[in-house]
C-alpha atoms as a PDB file:
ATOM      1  CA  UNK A   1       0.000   0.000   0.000  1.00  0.00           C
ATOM      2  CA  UNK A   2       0.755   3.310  -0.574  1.00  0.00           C
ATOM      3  CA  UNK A   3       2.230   5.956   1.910  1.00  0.00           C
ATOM      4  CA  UNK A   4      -0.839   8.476   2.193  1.00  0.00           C
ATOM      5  CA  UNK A   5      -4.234   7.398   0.588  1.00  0.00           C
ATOM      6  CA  UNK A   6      -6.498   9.847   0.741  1.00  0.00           C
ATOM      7  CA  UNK A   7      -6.851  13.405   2.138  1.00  0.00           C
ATOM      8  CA  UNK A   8      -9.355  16.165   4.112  1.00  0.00           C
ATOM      9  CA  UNK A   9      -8.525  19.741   4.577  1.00  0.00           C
ATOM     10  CA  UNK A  10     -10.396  22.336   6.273  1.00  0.00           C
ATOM     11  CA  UNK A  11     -10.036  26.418   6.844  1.00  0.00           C
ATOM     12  CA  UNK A  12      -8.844  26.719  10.636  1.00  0.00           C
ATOM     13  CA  UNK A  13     -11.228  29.173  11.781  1.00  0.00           C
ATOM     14  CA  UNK A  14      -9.784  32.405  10.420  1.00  0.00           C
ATOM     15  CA  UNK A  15      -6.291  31.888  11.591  1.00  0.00           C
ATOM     16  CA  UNK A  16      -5.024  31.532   8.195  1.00  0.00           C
ATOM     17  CA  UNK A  17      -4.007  27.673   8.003  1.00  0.00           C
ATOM     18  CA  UNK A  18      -5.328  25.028   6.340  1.00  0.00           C
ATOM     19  CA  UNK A  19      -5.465  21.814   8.246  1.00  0.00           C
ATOM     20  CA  UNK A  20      -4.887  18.604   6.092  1.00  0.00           C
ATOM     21  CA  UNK A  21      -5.842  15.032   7.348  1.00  0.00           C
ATOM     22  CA  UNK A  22      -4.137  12.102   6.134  1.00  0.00           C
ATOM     23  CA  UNK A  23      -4.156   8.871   6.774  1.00  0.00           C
ATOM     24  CA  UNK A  24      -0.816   6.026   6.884  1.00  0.00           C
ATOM     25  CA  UNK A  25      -0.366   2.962   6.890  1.00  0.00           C
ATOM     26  CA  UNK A  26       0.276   1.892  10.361  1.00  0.00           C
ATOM     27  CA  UNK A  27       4.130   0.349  10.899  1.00  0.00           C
ATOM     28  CA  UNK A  28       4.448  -2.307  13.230  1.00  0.00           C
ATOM     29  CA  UNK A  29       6.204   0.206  15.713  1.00  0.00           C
ATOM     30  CA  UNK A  30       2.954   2.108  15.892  1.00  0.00           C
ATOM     31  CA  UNK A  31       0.838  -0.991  16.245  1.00  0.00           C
ATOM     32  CA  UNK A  32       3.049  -2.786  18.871  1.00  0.00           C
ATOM     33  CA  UNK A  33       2.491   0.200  21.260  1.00  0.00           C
ATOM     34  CA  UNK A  34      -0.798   1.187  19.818  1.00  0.00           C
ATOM     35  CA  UNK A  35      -2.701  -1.625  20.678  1.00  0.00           C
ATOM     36  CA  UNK A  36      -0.853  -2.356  24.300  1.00  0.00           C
ATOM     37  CA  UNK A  37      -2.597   1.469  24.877  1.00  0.00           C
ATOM     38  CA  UNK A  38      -5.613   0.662  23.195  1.00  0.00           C
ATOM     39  CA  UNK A  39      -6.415  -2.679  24.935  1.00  0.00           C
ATOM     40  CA  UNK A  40      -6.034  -1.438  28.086  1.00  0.00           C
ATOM     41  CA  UNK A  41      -8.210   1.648  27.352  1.00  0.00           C
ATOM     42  CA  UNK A  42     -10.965  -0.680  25.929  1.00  0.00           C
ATOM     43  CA  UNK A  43     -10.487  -2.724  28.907  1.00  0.00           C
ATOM     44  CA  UNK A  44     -11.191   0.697  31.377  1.00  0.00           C
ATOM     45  CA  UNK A  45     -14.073   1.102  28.963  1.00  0.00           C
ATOM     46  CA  UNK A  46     -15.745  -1.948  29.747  1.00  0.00           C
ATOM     47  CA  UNK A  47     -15.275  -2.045  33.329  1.00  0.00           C
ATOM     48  CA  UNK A  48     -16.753   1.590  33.338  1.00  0.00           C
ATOM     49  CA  UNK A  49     -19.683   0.745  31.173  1.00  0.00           C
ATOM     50  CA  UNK A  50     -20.521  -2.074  33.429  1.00  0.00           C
ATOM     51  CA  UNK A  51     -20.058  -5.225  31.435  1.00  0.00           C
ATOM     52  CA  UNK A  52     -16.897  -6.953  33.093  1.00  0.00           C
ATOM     53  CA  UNK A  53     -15.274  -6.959  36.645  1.00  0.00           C
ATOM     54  CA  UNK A  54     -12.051  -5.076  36.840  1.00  0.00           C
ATOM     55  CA  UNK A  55      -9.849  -8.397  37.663  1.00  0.00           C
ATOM     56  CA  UNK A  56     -10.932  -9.979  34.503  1.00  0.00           C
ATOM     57  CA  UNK A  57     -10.895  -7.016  31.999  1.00  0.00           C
ATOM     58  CA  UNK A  58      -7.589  -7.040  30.499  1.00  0.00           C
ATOM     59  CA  UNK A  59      -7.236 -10.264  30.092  1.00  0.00           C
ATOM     60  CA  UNK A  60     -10.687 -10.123  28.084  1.00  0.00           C
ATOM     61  CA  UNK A  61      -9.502  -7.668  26.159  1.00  0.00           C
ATOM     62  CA  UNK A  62      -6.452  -8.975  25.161  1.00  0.00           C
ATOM     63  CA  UNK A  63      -8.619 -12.139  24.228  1.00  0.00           C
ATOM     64  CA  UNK A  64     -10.939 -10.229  22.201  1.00  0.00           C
ATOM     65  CA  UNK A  65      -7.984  -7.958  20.387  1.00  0.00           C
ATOM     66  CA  UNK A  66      -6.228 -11.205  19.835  1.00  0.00           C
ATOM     67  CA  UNK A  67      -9.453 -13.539  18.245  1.00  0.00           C
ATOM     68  CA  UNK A  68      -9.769 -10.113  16.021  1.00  0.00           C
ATOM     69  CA  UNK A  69      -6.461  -9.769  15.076  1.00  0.00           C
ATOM     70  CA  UNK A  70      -4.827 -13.080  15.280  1.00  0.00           C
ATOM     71  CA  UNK A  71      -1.941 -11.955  12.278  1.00  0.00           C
ATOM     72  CA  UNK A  72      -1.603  -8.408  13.622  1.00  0.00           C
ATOM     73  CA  UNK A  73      -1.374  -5.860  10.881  1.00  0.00           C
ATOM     74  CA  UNK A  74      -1.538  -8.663   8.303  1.00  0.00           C
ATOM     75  CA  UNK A  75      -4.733  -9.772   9.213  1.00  0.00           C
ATOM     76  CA  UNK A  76      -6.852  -9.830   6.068  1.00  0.00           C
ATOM     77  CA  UNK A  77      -9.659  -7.420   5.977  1.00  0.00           C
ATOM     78  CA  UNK A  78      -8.255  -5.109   8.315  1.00  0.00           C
ATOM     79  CA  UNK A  79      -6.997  -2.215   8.185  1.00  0.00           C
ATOM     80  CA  UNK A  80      -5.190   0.232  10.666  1.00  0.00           C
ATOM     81  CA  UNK A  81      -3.773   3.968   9.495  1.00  0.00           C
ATOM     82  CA  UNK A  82      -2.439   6.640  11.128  1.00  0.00           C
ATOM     83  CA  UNK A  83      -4.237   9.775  10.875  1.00  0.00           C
ATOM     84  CA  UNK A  84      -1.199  12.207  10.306  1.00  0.00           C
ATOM     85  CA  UNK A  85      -1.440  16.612  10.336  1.00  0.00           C
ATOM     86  CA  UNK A  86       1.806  16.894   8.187  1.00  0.00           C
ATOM     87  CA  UNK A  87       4.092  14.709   9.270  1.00  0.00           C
ATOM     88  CA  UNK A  88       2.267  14.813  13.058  1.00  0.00           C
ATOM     89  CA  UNK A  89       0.731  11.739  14.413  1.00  0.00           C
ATOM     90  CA  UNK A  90      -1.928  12.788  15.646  1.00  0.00           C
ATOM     91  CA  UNK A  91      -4.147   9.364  15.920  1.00  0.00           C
ATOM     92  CA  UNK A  92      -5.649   6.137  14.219  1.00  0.00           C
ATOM     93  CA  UNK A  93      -7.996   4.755  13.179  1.00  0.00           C
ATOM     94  CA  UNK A  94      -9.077   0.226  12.644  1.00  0.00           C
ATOM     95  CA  UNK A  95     -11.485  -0.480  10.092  1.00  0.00           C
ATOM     96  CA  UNK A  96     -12.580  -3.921   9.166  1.00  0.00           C
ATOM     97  CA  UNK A  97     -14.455  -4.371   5.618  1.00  0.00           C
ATOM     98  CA  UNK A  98     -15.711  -8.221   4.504  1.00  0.00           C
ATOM     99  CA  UNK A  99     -15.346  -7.185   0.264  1.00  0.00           C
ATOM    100  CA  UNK A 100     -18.556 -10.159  -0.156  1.00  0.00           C
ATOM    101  CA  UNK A 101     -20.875  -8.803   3.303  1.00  0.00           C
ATOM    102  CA  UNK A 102     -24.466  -7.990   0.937  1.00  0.00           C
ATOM    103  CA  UNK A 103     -24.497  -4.668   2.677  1.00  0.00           C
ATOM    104  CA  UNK A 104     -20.971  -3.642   1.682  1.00  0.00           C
ATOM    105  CA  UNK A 105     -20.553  -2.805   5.471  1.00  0.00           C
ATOM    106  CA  UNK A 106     -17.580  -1.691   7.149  1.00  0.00           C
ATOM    107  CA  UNK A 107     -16.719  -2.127  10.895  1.00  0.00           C
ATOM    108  CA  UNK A 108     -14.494   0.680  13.247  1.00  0.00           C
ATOM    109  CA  UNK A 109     -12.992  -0.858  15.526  1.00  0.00           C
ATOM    110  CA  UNK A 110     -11.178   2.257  16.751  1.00  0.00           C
ATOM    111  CA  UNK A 111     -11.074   5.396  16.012  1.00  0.00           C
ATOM    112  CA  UNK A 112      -8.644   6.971  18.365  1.00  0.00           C
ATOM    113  CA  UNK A 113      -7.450  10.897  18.068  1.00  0.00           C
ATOM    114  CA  UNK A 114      -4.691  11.269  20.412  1.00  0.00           C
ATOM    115  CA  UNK A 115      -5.815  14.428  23.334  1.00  0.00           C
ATOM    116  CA  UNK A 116      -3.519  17.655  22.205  1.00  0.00           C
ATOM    117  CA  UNK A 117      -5.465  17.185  18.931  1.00  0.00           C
ATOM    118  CA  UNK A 118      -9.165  16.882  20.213  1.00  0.00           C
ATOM    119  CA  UNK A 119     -11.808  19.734  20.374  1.00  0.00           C
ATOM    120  CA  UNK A 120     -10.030  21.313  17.250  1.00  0.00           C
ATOM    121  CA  UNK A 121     -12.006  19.786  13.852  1.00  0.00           C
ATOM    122  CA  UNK A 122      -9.075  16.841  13.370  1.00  0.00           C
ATOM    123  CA  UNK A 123     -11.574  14.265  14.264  1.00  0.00           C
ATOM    124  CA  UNK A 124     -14.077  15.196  11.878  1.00  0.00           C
ATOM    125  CA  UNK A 125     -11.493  15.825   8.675  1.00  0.00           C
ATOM    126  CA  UNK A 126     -10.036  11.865  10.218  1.00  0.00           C
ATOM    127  CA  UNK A 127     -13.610  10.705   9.181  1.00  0.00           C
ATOM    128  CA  UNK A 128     -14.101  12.297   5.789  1.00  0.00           C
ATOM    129  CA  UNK A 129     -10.659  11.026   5.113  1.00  0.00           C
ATOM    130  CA  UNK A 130     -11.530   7.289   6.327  1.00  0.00           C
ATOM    131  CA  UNK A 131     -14.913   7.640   4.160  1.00  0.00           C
ATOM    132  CA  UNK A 132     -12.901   8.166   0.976  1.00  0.00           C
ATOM    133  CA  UNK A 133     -10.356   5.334   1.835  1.00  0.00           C
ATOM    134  CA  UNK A 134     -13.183   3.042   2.712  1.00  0.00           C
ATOM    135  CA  UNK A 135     -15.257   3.669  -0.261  1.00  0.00           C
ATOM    136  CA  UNK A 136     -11.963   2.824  -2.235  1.00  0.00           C
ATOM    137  CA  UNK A 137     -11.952  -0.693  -0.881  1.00  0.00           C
ATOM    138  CA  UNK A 138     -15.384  -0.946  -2.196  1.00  0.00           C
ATOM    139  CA  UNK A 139     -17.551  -0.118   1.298  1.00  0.00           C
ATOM    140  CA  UNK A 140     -20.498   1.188   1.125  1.00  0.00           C
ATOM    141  CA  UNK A 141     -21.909   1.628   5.036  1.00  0.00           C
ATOM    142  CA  UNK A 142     -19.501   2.546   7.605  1.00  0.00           C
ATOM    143  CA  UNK A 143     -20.178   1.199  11.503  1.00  0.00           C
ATOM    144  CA  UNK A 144     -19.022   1.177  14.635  1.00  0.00           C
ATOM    145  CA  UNK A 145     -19.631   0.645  18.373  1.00  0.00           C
ATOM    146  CA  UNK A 146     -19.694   3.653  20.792  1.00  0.00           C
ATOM    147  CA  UNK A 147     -19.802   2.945  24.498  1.00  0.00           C
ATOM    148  CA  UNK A 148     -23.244   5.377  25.749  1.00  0.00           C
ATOM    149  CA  UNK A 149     -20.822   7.167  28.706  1.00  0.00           C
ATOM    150  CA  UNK A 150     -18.845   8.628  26.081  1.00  0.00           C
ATOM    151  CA  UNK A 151     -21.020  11.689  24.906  1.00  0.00           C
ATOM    152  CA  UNK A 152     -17.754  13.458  23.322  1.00  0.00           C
ATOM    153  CA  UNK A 153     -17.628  10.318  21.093  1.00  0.00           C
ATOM    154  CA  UNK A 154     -21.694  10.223  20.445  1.00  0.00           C
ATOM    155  CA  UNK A 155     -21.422  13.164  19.494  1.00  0.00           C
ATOM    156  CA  UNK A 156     -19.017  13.863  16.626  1.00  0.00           C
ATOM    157  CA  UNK A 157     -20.474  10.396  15.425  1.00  0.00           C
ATOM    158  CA  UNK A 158     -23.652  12.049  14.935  1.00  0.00           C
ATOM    159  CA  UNK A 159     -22.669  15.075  13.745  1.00  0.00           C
ATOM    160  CA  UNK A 160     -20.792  13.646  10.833  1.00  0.00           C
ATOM    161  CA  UNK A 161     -23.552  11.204   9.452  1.00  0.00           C
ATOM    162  CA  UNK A 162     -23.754   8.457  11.885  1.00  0.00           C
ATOM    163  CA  UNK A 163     -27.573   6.939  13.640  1.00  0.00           C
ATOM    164  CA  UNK A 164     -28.125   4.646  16.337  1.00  0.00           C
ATOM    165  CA  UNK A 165     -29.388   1.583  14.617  1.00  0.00           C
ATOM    166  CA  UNK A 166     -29.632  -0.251  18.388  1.00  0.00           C
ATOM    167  CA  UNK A 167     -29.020   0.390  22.031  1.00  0.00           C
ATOM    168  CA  UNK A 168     -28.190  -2.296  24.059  1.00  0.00           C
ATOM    169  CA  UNK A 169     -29.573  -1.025  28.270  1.00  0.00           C
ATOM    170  CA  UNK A 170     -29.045  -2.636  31.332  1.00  0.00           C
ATOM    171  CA  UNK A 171     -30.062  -2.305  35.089  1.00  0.00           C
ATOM    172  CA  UNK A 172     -27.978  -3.208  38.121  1.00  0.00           C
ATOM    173  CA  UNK A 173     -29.981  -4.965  40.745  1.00  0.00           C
END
């Protein structure tokens, strides 16, 4: 694959600049510490949303990351990028796409914008830049899963196209 697939730019606010959102493949540098962060930060995630016990959660995780990526960055269908400002890091982003699923669907996995970079219109130029790149691999319907605490999250999904198609509740007793 190439170095930088596709790109979103954006006027920053009347300072002047244009921001430009790329995205990279991800090296095996970036993954190898990527997903150690990431699986502990999905493990927090499920302990917070209620679903597992905190002595069980990372090794969960690292069961789930591991059944869904059992060849790492080689794993077919999958695909991980950094989103890059320049030459910045400045997140990434895991999509999985099944080329014969009827629907043409694509799954996030992750989408991950690292903190300095939040609250400034990255996130939303990361997702016009994944559309293009997923609509090049022939997707047609982009999903994901976003845990219902995280109302930053919910929120820049919806403003940039996505609905809630379910919603999974439940009640401590």
């Amino acid at each position: 694959m190439g170095l930088v697939f596709f790109a979103c730019s954006s006027y920053d606010g009347g300072k002047g600049a244009v921001r430009l959102v790329t995205l990279q493949p991800m090296s095996q540098t970036d993954y190898d510490v990527l997903m150690k962060k990431a699986i502990q930060r999905y493990a927090e995630e499920k302990v917070l949303a209620g679903t597992w016990e905190k002595e069980e959660s990372l090794a969960n995780a690292e069961e789930q990351f591991d059944r869904l990526l059992p060849e790492g960055l080689q794993t077919e269908h999958h695909e991980l990028w950094n989103f890059l400002n320049g030459e910045e890091a400045i997140g990434w982003v895991w999509l999985c796409y099944d080329p014969n699923h009827p629907q043409k669907e694509g799954f996030i996995y992750n989408f991950f914008l690292f903190e300095a970079y939040r609250g400034k219109g990255f996130a939303k130029q990361a997702i016009a830049a994944l559309e293009e790149q997923a609509k090049s691999l022939g997707v047609q319907k982009l999903s994901l899963h976003v845990f219902a605490h995280n109302q930053i999250a919910r929120s820049l999904y919806e403003k940039t196209g996505f609905a809630e198609t379910g919603i999974y509740m439940s009640k401590p007793l």
